[in-house]
Protein backbone atom coordinates (compact mmCIF):
# COMPACT_ATOMS: atom_id res chain seq x y z
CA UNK A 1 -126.57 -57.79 -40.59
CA UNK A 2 -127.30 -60.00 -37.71
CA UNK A 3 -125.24 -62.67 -36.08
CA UNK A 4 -126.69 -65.54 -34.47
CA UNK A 5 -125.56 -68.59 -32.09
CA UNK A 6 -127.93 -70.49 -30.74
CA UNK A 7 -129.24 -70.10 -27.44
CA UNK A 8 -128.53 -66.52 -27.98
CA UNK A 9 -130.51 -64.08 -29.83
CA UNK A 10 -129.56 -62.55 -32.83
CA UNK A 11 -126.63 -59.46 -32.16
CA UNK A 12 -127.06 -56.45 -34.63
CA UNK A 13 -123.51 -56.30 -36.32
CA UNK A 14 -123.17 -51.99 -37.05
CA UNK A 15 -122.65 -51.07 -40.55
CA UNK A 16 -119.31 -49.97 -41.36
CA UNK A 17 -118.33 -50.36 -38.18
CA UNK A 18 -116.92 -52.59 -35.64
CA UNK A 19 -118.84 -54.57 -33.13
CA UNK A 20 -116.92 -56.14 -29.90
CA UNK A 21 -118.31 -59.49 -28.05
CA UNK A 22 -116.67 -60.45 -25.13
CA UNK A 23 -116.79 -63.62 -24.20
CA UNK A 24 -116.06 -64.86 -20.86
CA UNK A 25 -116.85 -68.41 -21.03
CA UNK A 26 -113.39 -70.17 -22.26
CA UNK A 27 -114.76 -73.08 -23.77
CA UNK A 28 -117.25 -71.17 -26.11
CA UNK A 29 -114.11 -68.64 -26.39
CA UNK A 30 -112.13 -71.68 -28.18
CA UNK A 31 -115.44 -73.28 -29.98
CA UNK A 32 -115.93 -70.25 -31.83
CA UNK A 33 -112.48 -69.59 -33.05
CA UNK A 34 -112.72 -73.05 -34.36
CA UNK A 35 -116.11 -72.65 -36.12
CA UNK A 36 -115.54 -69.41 -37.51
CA UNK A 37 -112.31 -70.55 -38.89
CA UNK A 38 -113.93 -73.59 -40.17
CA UNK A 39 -117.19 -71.64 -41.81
CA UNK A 40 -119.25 -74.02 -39.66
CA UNK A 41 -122.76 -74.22 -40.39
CA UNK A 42 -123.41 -73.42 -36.53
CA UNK A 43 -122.23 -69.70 -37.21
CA UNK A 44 -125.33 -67.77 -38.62
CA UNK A 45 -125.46 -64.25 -40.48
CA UNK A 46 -128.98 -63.07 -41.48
CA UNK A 47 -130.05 -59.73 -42.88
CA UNK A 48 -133.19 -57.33 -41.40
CA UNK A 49 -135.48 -59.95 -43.08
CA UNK A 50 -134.13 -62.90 -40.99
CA UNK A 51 -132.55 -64.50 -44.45
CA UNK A 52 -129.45 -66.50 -43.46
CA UNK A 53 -126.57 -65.96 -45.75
CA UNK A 54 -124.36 -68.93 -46.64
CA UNK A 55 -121.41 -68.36 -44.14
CA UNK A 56 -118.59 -68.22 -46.53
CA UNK A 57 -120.31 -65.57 -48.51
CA UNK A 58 -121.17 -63.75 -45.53
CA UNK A 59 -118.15 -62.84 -43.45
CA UNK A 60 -114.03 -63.51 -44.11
CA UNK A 61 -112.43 -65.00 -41.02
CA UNK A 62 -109.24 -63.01 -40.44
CA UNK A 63 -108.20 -63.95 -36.55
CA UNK A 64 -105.69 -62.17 -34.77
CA UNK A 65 -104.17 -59.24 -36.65
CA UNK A 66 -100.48 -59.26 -35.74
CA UNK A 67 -99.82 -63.33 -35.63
CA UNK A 68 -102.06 -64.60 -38.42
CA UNK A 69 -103.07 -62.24 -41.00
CA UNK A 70 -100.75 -62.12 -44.10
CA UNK A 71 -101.35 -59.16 -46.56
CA UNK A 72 -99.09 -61.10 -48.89
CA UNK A 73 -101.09 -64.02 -48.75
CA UNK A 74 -104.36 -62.72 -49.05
CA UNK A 75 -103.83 -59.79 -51.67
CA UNK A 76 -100.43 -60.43 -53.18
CA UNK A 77 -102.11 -61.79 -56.51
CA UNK A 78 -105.57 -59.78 -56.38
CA UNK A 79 -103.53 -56.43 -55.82
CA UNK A 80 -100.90 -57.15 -59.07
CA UNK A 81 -103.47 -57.40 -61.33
CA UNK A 82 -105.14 -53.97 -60.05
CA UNK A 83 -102.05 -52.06 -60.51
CA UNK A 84 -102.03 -53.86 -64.03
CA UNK A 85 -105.33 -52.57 -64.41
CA UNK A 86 -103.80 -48.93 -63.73
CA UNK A 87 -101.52 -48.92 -65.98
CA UNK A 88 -102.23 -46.41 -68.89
CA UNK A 89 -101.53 -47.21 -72.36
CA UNK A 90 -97.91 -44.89 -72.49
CA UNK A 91 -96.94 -47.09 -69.22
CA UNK A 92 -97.57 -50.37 -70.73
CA UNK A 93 -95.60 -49.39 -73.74
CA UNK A 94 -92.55 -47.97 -71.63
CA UNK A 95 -92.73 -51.52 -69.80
CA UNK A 96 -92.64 -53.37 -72.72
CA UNK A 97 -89.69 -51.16 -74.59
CA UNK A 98 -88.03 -51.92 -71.39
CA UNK A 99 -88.59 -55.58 -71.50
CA UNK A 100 -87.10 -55.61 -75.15
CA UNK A 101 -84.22 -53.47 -73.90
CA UNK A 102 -83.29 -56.13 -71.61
CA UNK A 103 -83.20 -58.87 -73.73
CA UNK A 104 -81.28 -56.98 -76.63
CA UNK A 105 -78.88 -56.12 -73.47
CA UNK A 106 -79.04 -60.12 -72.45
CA UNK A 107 -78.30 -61.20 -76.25
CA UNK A 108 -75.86 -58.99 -77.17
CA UNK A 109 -73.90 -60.30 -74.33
CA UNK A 110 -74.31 -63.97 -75.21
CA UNK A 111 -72.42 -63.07 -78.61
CA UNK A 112 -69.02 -63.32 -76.10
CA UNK A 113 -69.38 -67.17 -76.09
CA UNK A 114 -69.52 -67.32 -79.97
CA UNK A 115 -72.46 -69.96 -80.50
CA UNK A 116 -75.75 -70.24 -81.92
CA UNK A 117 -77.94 -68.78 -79.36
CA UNK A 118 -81.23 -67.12 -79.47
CA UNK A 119 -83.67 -65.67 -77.16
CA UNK A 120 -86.84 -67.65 -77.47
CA UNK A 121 -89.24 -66.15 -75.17
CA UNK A 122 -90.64 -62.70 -73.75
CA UNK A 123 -92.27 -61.71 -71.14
CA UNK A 124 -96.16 -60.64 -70.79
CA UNK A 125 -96.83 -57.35 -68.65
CA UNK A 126 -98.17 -59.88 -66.16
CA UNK A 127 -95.55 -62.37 -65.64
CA UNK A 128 -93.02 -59.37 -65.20
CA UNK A 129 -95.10 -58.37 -62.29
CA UNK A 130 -95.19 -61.64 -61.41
CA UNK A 131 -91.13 -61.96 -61.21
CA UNK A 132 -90.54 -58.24 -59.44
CA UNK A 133 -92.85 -59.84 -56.83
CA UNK A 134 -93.76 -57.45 -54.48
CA UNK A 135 -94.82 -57.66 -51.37
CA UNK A 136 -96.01 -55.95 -48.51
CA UNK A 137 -93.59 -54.55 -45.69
CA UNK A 138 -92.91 -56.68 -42.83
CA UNK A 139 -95.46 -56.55 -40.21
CA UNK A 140 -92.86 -56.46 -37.73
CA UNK A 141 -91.80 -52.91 -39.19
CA UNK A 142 -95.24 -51.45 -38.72
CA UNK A 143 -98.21 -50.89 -36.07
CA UNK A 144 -101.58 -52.57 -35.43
CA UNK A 145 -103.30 -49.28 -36.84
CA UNK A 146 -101.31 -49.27 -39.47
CA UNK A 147 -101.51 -52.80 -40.62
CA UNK A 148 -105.52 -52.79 -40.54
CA UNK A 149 -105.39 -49.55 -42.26
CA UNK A 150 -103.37 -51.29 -45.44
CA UNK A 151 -106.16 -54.25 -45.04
CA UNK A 152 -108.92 -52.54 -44.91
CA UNK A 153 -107.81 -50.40 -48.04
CA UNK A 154 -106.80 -53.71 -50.07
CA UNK A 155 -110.28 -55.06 -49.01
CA UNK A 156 -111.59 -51.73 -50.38
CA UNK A 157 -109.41 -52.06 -53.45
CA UNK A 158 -110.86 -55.94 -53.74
CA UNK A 159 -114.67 -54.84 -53.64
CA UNK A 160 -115.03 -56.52 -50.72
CA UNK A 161 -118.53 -56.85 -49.04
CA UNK A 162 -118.53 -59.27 -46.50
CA UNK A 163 -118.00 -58.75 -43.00
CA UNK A 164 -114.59 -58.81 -41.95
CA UNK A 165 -113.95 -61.16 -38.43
CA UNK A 166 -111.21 -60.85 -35.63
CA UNK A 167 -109.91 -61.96 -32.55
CA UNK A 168 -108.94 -59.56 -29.51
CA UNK A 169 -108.24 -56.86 -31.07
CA UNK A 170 -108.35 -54.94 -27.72
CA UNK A 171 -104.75 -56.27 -27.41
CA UNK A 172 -103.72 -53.92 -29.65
CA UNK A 173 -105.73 -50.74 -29.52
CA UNK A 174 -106.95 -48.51 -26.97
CA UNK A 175 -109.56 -45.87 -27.39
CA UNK A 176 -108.38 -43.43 -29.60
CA UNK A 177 -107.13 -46.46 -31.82
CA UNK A 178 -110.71 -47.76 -31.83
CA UNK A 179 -111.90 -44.22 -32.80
CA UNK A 180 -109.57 -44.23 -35.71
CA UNK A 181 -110.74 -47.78 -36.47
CA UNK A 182 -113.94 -46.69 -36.50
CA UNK A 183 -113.28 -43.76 -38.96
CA UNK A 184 -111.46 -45.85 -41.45
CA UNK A 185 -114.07 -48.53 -42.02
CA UNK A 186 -116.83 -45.80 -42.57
CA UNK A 187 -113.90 -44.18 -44.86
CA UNK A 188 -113.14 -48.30 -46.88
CA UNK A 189 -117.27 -48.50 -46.65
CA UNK A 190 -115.91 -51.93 -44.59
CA UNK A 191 -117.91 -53.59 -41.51
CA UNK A 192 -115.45 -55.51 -38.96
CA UNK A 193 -116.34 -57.67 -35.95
CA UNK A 194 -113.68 -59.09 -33.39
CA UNK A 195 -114.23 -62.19 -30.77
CA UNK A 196 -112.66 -61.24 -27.71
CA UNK A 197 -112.24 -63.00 -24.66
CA UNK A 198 -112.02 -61.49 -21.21
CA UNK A 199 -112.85 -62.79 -18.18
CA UNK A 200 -113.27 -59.86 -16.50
CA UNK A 201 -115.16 -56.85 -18.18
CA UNK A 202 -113.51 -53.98 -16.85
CA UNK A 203 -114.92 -50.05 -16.31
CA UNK A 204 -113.60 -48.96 -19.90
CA UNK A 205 -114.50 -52.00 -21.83
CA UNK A 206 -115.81 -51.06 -25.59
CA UNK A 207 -117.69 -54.17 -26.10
CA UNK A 208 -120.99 -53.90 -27.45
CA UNK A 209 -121.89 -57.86 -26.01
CA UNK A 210 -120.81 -59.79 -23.44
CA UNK A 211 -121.74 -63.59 -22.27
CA UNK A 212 -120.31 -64.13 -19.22
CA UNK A 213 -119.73 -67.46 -17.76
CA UNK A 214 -122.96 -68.58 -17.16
CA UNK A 215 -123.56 -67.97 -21.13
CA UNK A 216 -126.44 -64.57 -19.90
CA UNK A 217 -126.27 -62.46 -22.99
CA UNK A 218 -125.76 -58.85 -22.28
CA UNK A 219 -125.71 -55.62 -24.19
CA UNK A 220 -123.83 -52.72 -23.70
């Protein structure tokens, strides 16, 4: 895959892997956070052959790890109805004796108010998963590494395919972070890419592009 913004020529994005751009220039900084977030039609993705892909099929914008991605909001739904999935026949059975259970528990103690009632509904395996609602744990409670780990396994989990698009996330990992990063998206078969911006590209920067200023294109 190949991303492209013109004046710039097209950046190789590594496969299962994560590719840094720095950007030093604060105004294109701010216009691509916008137009990624936005799927904007100036953001280009192309494969070896040069064949643009539609932009919302061909990366998921995800911006800055710690202060706006929300596992609950992007896999809350998608990831109950895998572990339904999982469930083995013997399991959905032992749910569903349960479920009974309950409401023999529920009616039996309605017969203290001595009137006519009835229990009129029940539950499907789904909608009980739906009422535990679970949820991820805080992201306050757990690390950077730790929080793209359980993303990039839900994307794994979610067959995702397209490429998966940050911001600075050199403000949370140093280099044996990024080596670990690097090792779980070969291990989730997932491809990441993060914006950065830094106006000054120091000695043990990781990026594999950087447009300075002046908008000059430069590869590591």
């Amino acid at each position: 895959m190949k991303f492209t913004y013109y004046p710039f020529k097209p950046m190789p994005i590594g496969h299962h892997n994560l590719t840094l751009i720095t950007v030093q220039n604060r105004s294109l900084y701010t216009n691509w956070l916008v137009e990624f977030e936005q799927y904007n039609e100036k953001i280009h993705f192309s494969n070896e052959l040069n064949e643009l892909f539609e932009p919302a099929k061909s990366y998921y914008w995800l911006g800055d790890l710690m202060l706006t991605v929300d596992l609950n909001k992007l896999f809350q739904k998608s990831i109950q109805d895998i572990m339904i999935e999982f469930l083995s026949d013997e399991e959905q059975s032992q749910i569903m004796t349960t479920n009974q259970q309950i409401q023999s528990l529920i009616l039996q103690n309605s017969y203290k108010l001595d009137l006519p009632i009835e229990i009129t509904s029940s539950f499907t395996i789904s909608q009980i998963y739906k009422k535990i609602r679970f949820s991820f744990f805080d992201s306050v409670e757990i690390t950077p590494l730790e929080k793209i780990e359980t993303l990039l396994k839900s994307f794994a989990l979610t067959h995702n395919e397209k490429l998966l698009v940050f911001t600075n996330l050199t403000h949370y990992f140093d280099s044996k972070d990024f080596d670990k990063l690097n090792e779980l998206l070969s291990d989730y078969d997932q491809t990441a890419l993060s914006i950065e911006f830094n106006q000054s590209k120091s000695s043990d920067d990781h990026s594999d592009y950087l447009i300075d200023e002046d908008f000059c294109l430069f590869e590591s």
